[in-house]
Protein backbone atom coordinates (compact mmCIF):
# COMPACT_ATOMS: atom_id res chain seq x y z
CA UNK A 1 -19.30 60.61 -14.51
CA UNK A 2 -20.43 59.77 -10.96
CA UNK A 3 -21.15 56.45 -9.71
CA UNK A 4 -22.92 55.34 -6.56
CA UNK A 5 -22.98 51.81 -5.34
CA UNK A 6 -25.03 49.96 -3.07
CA UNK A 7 -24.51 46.75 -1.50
CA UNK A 8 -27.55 46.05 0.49
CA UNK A 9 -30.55 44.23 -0.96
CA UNK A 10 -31.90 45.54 2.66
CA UNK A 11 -33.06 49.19 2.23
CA UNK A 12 -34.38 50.90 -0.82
CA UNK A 13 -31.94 50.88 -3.81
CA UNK A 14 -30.46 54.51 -4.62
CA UNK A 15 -30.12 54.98 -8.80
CA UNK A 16 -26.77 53.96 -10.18
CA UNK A 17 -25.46 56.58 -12.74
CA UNK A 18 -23.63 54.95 -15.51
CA UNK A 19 -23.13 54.13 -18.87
CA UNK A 20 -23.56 50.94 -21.16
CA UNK A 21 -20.54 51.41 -23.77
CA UNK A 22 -20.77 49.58 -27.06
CA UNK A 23 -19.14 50.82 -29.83
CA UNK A 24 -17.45 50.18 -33.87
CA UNK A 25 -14.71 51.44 -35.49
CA UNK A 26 -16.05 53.96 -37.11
CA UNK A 27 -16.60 56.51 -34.33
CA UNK A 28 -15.67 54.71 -30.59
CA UNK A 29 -18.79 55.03 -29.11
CA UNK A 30 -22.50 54.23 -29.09
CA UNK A 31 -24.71 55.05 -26.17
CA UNK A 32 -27.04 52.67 -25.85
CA UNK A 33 -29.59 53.50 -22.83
CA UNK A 34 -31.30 50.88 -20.88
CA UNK A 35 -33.47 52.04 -18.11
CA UNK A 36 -35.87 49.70 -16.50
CA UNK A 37 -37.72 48.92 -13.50
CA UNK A 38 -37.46 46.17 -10.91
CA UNK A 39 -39.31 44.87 -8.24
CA UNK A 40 -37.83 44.23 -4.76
CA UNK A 41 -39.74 42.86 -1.74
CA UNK A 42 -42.83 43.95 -3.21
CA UNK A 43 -41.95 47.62 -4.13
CA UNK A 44 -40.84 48.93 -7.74
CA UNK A 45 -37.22 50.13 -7.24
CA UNK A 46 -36.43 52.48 -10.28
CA UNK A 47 -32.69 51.30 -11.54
CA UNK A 48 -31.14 54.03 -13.80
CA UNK A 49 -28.70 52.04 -15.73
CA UNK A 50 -27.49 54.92 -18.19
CA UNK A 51 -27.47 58.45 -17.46
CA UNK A 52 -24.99 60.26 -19.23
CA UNK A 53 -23.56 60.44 -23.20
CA UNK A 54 -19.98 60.06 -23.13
CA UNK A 55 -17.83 60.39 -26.30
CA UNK A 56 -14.94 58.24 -25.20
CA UNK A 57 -15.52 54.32 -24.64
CA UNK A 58 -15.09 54.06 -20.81
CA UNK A 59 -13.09 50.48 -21.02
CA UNK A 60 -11.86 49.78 -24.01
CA UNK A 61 -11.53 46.02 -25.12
CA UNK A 62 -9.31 44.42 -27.35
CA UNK A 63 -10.69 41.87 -28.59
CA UNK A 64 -9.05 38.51 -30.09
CA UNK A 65 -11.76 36.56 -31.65
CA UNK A 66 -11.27 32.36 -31.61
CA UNK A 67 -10.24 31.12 -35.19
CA UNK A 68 -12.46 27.96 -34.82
CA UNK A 69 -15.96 27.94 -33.12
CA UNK A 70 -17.09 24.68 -31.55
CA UNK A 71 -20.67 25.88 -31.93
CA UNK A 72 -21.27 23.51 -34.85
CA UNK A 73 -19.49 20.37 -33.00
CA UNK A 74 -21.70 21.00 -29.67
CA UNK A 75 -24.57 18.48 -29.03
CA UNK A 76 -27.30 21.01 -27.31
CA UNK A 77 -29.54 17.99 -26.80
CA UNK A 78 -27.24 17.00 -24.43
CA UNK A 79 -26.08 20.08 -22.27
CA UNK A 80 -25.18 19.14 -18.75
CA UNK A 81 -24.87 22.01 -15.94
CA UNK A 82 -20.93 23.70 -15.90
CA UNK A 83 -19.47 21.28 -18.71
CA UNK A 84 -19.93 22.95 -21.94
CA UNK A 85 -18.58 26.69 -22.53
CA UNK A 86 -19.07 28.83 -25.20
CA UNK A 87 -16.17 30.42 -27.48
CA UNK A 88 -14.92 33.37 -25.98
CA UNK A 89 -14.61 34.83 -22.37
CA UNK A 90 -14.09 38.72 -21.00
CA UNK A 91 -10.90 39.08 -18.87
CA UNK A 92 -10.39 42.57 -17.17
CA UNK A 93 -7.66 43.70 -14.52
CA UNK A 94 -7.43 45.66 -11.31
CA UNK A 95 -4.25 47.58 -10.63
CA UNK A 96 -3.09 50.54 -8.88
CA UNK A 97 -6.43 51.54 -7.81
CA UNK A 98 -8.49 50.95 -10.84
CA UNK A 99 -9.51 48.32 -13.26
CA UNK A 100 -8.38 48.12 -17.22
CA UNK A 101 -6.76 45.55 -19.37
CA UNK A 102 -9.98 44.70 -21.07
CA UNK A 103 -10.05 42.17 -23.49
CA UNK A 104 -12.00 38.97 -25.14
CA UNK A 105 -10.35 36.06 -26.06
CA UNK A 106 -10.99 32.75 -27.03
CA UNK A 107 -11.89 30.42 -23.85
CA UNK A 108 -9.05 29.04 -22.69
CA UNK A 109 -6.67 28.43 -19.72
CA UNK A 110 -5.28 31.53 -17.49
CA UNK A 111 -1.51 31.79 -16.24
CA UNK A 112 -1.72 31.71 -12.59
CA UNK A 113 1.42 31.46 -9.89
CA UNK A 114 1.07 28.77 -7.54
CA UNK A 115 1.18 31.82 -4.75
CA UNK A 116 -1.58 33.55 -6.17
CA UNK A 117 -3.58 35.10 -3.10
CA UNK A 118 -6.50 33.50 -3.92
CA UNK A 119 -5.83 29.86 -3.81
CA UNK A 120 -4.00 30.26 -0.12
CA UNK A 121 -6.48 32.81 1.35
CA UNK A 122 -9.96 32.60 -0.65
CA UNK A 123 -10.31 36.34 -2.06
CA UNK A 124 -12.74 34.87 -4.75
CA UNK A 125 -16.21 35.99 -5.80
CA UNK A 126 -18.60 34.84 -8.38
CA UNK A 127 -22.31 34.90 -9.49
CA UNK A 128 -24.51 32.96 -11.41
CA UNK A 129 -26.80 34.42 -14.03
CA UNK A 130 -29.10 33.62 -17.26
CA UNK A 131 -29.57 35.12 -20.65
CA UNK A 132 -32.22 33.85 -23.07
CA UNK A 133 -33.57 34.14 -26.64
CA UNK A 134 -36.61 35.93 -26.50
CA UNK A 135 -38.80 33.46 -29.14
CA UNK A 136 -40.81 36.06 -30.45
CA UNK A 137 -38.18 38.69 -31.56
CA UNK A 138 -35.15 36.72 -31.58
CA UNK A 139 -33.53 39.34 -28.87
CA UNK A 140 -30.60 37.91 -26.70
CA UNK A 141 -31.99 39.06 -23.40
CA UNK A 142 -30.08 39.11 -19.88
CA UNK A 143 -32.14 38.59 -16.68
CA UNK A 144 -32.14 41.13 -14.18
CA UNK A 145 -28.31 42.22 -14.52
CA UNK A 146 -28.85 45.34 -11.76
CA UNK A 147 -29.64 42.75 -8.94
CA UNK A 148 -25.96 40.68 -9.65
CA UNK A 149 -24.36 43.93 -10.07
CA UNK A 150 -25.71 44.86 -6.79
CA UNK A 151 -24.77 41.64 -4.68
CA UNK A 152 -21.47 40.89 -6.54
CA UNK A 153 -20.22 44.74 -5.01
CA UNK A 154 -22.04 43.27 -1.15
CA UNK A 155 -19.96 40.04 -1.82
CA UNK A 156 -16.54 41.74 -2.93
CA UNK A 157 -16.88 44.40 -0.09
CA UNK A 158 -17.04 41.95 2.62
CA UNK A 159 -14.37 39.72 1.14
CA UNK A 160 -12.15 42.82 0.74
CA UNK A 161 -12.05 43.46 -2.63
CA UNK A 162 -12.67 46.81 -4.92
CA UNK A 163 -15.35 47.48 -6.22
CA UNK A 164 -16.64 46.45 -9.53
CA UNK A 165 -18.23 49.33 -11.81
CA UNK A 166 -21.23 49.21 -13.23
CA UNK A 167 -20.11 50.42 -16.34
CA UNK A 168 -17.38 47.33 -16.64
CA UNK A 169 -20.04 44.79 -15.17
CA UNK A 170 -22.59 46.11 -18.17
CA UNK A 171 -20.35 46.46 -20.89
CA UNK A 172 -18.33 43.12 -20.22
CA UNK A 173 -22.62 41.55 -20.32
CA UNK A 174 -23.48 43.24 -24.03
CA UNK A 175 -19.76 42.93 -25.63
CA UNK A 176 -19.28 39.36 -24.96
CA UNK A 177 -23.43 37.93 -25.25
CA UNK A 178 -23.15 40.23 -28.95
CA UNK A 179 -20.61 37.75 -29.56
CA UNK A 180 -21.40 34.59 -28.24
CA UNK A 181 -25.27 34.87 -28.98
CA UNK A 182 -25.21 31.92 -31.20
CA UNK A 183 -24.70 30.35 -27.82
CA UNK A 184 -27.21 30.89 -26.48
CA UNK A 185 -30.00 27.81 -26.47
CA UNK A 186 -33.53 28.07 -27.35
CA UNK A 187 -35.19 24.49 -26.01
CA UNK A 188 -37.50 25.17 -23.26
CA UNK A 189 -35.84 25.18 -19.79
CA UNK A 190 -32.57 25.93 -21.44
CA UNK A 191 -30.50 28.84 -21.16
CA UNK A 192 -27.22 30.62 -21.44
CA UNK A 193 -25.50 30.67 -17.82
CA UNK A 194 -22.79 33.46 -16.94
CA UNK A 195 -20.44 33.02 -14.96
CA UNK A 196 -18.75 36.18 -13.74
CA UNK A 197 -15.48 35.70 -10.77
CA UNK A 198 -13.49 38.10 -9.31
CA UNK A 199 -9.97 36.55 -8.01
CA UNK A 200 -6.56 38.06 -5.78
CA UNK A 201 -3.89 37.94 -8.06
CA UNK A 202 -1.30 38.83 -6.11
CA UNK A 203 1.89 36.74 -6.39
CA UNK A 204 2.42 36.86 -2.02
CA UNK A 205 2.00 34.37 0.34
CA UNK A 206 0.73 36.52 3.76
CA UNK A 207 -2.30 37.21 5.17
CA UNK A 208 -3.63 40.94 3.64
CA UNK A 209 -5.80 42.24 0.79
CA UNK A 210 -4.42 41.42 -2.59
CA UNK A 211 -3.55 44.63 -4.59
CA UNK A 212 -4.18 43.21 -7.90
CA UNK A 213 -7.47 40.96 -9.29
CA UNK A 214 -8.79 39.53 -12.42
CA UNK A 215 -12.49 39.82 -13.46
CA UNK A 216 -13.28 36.73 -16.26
CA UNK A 217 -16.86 36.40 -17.39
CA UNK A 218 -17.24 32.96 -18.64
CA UNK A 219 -20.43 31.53 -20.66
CA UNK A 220 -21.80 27.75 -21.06
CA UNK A 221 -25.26 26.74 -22.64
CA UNK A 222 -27.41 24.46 -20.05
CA UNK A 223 -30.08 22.45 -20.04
CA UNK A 224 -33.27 22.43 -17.21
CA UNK A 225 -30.94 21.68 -13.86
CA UNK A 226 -32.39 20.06 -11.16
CA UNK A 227 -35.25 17.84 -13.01
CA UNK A 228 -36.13 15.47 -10.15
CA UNK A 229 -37.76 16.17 -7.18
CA UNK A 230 -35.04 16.14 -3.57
CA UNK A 231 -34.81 14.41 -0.80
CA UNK A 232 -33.14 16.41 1.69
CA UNK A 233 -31.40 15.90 5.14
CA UNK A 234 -31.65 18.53 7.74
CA UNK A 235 -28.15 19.36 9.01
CA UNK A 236 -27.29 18.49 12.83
CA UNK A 237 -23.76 18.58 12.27
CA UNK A 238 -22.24 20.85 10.36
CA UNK A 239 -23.83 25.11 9.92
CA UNK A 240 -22.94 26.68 6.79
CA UNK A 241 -23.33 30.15 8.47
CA UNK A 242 -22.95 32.03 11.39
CA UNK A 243 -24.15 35.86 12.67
CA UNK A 244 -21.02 37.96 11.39
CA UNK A 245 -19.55 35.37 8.99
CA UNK A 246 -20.00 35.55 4.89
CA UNK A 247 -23.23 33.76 4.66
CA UNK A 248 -24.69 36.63 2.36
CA UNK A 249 -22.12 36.47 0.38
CA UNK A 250 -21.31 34.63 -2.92
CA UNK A 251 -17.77 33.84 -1.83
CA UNK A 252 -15.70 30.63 -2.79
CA UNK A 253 -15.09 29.47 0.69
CA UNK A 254 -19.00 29.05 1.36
CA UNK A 255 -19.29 26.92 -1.35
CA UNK A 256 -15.96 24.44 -0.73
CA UNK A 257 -17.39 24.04 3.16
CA UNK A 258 -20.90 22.25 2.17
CA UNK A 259 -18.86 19.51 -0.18
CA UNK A 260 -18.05 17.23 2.32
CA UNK A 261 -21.48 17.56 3.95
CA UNK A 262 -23.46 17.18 0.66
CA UNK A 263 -21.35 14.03 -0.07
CA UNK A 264 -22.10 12.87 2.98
CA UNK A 265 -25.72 13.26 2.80
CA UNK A 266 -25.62 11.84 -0.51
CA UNK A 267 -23.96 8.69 0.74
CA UNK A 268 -26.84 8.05 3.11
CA UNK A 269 -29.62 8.37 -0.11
CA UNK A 270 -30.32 11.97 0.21
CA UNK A 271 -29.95 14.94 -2.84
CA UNK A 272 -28.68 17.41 -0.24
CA UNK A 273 -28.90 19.27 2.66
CA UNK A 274 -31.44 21.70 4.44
CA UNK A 275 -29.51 24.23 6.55
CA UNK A 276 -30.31 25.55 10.15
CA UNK A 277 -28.47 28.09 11.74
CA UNK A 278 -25.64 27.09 14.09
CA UNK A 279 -26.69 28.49 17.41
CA UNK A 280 -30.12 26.89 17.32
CA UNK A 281 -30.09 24.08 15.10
CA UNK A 282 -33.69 24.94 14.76
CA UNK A 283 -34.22 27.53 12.16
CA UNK A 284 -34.33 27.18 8.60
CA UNK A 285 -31.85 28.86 6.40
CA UNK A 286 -31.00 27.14 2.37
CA UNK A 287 -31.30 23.99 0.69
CA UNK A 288 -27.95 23.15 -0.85
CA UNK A 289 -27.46 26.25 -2.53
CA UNK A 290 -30.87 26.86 -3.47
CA UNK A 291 -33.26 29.63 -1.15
CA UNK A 292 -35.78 27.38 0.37
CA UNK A 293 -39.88 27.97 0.30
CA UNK A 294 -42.41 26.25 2.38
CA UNK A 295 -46.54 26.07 1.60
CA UNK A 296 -47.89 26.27 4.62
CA UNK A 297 -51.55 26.02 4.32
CA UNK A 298 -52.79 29.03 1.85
CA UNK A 299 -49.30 30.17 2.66
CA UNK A 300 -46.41 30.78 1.31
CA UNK A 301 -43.22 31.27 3.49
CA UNK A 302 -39.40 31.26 2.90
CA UNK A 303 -36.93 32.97 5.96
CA UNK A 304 -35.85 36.07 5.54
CA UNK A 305 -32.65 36.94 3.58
CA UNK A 306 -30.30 37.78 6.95
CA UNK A 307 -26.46 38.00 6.87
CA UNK A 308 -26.73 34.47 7.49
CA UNK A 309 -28.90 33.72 4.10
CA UNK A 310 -27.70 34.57 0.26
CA UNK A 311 -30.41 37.23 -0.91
CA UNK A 312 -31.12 35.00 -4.21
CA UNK A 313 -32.47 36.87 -7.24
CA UNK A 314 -34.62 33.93 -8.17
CA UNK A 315 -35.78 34.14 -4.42
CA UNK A 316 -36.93 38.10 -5.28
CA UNK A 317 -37.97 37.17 -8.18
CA UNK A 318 -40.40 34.12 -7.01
CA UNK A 319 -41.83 36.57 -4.12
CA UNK A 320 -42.11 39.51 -6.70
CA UNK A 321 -44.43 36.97 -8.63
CA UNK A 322 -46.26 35.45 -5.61
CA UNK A 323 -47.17 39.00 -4.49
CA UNK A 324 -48.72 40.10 -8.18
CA UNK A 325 -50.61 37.27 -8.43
CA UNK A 326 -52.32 37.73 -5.01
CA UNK A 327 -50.48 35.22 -2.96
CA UNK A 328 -50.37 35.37 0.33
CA UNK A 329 -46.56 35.01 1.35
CA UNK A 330 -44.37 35.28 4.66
CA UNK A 331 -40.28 36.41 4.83
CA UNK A 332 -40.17 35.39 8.61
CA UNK A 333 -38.15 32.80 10.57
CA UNK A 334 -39.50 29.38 9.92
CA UNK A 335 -38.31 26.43 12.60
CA UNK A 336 -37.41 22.95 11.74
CA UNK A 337 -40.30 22.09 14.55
CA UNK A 338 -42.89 24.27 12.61
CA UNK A 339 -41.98 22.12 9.53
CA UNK A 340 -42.71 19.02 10.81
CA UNK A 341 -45.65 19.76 12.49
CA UNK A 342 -47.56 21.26 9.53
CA UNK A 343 -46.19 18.23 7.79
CA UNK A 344 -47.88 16.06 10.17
CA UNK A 345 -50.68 17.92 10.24
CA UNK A 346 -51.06 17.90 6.51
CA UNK A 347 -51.06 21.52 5.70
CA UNK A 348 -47.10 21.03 4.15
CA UNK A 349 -48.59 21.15 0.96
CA UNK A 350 -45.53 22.15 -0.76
CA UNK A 351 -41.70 22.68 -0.46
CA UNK A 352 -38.96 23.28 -2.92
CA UNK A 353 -35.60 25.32 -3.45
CA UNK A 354 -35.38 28.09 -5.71
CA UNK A 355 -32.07 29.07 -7.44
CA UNK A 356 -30.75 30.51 -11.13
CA UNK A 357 -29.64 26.72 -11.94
CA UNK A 358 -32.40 25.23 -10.75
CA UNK A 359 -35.01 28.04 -10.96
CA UNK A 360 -37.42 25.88 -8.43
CA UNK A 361 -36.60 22.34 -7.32
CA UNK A 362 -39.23 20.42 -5.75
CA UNK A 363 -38.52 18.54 -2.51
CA UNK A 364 -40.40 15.57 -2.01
CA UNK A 365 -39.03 14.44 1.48
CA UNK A 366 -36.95 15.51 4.42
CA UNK A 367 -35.43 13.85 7.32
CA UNK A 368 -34.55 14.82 10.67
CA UNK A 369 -33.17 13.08 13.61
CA UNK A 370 -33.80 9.87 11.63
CA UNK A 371 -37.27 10.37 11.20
CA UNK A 372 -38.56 10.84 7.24
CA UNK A 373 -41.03 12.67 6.92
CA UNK A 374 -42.89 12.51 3.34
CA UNK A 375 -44.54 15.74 1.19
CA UNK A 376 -47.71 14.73 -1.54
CA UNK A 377 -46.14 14.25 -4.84
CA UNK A 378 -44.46 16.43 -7.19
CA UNK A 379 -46.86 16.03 -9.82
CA UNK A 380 -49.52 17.93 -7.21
CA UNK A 381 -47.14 21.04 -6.95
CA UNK A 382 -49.49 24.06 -8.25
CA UNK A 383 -47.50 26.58 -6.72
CA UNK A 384 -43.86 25.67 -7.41
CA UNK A 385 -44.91 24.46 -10.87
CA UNK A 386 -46.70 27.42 -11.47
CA UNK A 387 -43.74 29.74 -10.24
CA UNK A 388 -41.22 28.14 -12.66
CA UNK A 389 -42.78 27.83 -15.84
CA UNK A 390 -43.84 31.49 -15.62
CA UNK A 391 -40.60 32.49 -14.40
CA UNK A 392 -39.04 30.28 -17.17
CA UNK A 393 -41.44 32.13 -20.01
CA UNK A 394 -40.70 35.35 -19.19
CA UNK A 395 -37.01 34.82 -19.38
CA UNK A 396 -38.05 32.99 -23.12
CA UNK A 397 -40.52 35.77 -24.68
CA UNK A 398 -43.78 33.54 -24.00
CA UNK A 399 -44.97 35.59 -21.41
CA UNK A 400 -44.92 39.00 -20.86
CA UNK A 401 -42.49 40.74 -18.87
CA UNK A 402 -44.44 42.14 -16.44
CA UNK A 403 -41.95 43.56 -14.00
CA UNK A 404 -39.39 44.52 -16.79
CA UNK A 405 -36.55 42.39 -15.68
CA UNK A 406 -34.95 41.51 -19.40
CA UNK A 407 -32.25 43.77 -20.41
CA UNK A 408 -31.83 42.89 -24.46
CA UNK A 409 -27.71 42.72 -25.36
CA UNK A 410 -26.53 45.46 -27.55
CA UNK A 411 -25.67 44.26 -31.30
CA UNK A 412 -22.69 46.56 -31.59
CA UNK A 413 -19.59 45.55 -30.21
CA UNK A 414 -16.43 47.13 -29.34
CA UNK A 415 -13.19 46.96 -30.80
CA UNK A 416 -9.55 48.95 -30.75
C-alpha cells in the first residue's frame, strides 16, 4: 500500500491511496470503497479514499463492547454541547514508529501519569466533526471526513507529532459510528459530534517530542449550538495568533489562551470575542472559535484562511455553497475600519461566525474602542439563514447532496 499525505488546505489536494477496513469473523476483511468528490475554494478536488483490495485487516481492533447502554436513560430533548457521550470510544497507540493497539471500549476514564508530556508541554491535537441520520434512508452519514483527515495531519505536523493514517482515521470513523449509530440524533439541528485527540504519552518531564501518543475518538449527541444571536467585542488586548505561531492549527494551547479573554469579555455583557491580528490590531481574523463572514453590500467576504486563521471546514463548506448558488463572495483581508464604516454606512447587512458546533451564528452587535455599533436584526438574515439550514439539510437527507460531502458508515464491523 502507498500513502501520500497532504497538509495544506493551500494548493490543490493530491489523491490519498488507502483503504476503509471493516470486517466479521467470518473472513477478516471487507473492502468497502468510498470515493467521492469535494469542493475546495471553488474547484472540485477528486479525494480517492480507497484504492486497493487488501486481504488482511490493516488495524485490527479488539473490541470490548459496554454491558449496559445509557441510550435508553438519555434525555435527547435536552442535549447540551460536550456533556452527554455516547457508549463506546476508539483508543489506538503510537509506538516505535507506528501506530497499533486498536481497540473499542466502553467510555470511560484513561490511566494517565501525572508526567505525561502532554499536560507539561501541550503535544495535543483534536478536531471537531458531525455525523447525521440521513431521514430518507436511515444511513448514518459522516460529513466531509477527507477535509479533518487532511487538517488533523497540518495540525499534528506542526505540533510535532506522527502522522495519522488515513486508513486508521477511516476505519476508527465506520467501526465505532456502526456501533454507536443508535446515537446518533435525528431532531432538526441535532447531530452526532466526534471528537477525535491525539495526545504525548510519554512518561518524561523535558522539553522534546514525545515518542509515544494515544489517538481516542470520542462521540456525544448535541443539540443546535449557538441559538442566539452574539454580541461580540473586538480584541485590543490580547492576539490569539501571530505570523509563524500555530494559529492554523487545531492545537490545545490555542484554545486554553482565549479563556481568560472570553471570560473577560463575557463579564463586560459580550458572547465573545472578534480577533485582529497582533501586529496591526486592525485586521480581522475569528470570532471565538468560529470563522467569521461579513455582508458587505451584495457581498459576501470572510479573510482568508492564513497561518494565522484555522482553515474551517464549515468555512469551505459555506463558500463552496455561496459560489453554486451565484453569490458573489471575497477571501481577502477585511479591516476592523472597513467594518465599521460599511456599518455606518448601512451596507453591513449581515455578520455571523461559522463553525461545526455552531454551523453559522449570527452576530447582532460589535464593539470597539467603546463604541457599539448595532447590525439589523437576526430575524432579517437571508444569507446566514439561508447558508445554515441548507447546510444543516444536506447533512440530514432533506436536501440533496450536491457536492457529495456525506460519506455513509459501513454496517460491518470488525472484531478479533
Amino acid at each position: 500500500m502507498q500513502f501520500y499525505s497532504v497538509f495544506s488546505f493551500f494548493k490543490t489536494f493530491l489523491p490519498i491511496k488507502c483503504s476503509i477496513f471493516v470486517s466479521n469473523k467470518k473472513n477478516n476483511a471487507i473492502f468497502a470503497p468510498a470515493t467521492y468528490f469535494n469542493r475546495v475554494k471553488g474547484r472540485q478536488s477528486n479525494i480517492l479514499l480507497t484504492k486497493s483490495l487488501f486481504n488482511v485487516m490493516q488495524f485490527p481492533t479488539k473490541i470490548n463492547l459496554c454491558k449496559h447502554s445509557r441510550l435508553s436513560e438519555t434525555n435527547f430533548d435536552d442535549l447540551p454541547f460536550g456533556k452527554t457521550f455516547s457508549d463506546h470510544m476508539f483508543i489506538a497507540e503510537y509506538a516505535n514508529g507506528q501506530w497499533g493497539n486498536c481497540e473499542i471500549n466502553p467510555y470511560g476514564n484513561i490511566e494517565m501519569t501525572p508526567a505525561n508530556m502532554a499536560l507539561h508541554y501541550g503535544q495535543a491535537i483534536f478536531e471537531g466533526m458531525k455525523a447525521n441520520i440521513n431521514n430518507k434512508t436511515g444511513e448514518a452519514m459522516i460529513f466531509r471526513p477527507d477535509l479533518h483527515l487532511l487538517r488533523i495531519n497540518r495540525s499534528l505536523e506542526r505540533m510535532g507529532m506522527p502522522e495519522m493514517p488515513a486508513d486508521l482515521f477511516y476505519q476508527s470513523l465506520h467501526q465505532l459510528l456502526a456501533i454507536d449509530k443508535n446515537w446518533i440524533p435525528t431532531k432538526e439541528g441535532a447531530s452526532l459530534y466526534l471528537r477525535p485527540v491525539v495526545f504525548a504519552t510519554d512518561e518524561f518531564l523535558g522539553v522534546r517530542a514525545s515518542e509515544t501518543y494515544k489517538y481516542v475518538l470520542l462521540t456525544g449527541p448535541t443539540n443546535a449550538y449557538y441559538n442566539k444571536p452574539i454580541k461580540l467585542l473586538v480584541a485590543d488586548k490580547y492576539v490569539r495568533a501571530f505570523p509563524g505561531g500555530t494559529g492554523f492549527a487545531k492545537c490545545a494551547g490555542n484554545y486554553a489562551a482565549t479563556i481568560k479573554p472570553a471570560r473577560e469579555a463575557r463579564e463586560q455583557g459580550f458572547d465573545q470575542i472578534l480577533w485582529v491580528d497582533g501586529l496591526e490590531y486592525s485586521y480581522l481574523q475569528e470570532c471565538g472559535t468560529m470563522n467569521i463572514f461579513a455582508v458587505i453590500g451584495d457581498t459576501v467576504i470572510t479573510p482568508t484562511a492564513t497561518e494565522t486563521i484555522l482553515a474551517g471546514i464549515t468555512r469551505d463548506s459555506l463558500i463552496a455553497l455561496l459560489t453554486h448558488k451565484g453569490y458573489k463572495i471575497e477571501e481577502r483581508p477585511i479591516t476592523i475600519q472597513e467594518l465599521i464604516t460599511a456599518q455606518e454606512s448601512g451596507e453591513l447587512k449581515e455578520m455571523f461566525g461559522s463553525g461545526t458546533a455552531a454551523v453559522v451564528s449570527h452576530v447582532i452587535e460589535f464593539a470597539y474602542k467603546g463604541v457599539h455599533y448595532q447590525l439589523p436584526s437576526a430575524d432579517n438574515r437571508p444569507v446566514g439563514s439561508m447558508l445554515k439550514k441548507w447546510l444543516e439539510d444536506i447533512r440530514q437527507g432533506e436536501s440533496e447532496d450536491i457536492l457529495n460531502w456525506l460519506v455513509p458508515v459501513q454496517s460491518a464491523v470488525a472484531t478479533n
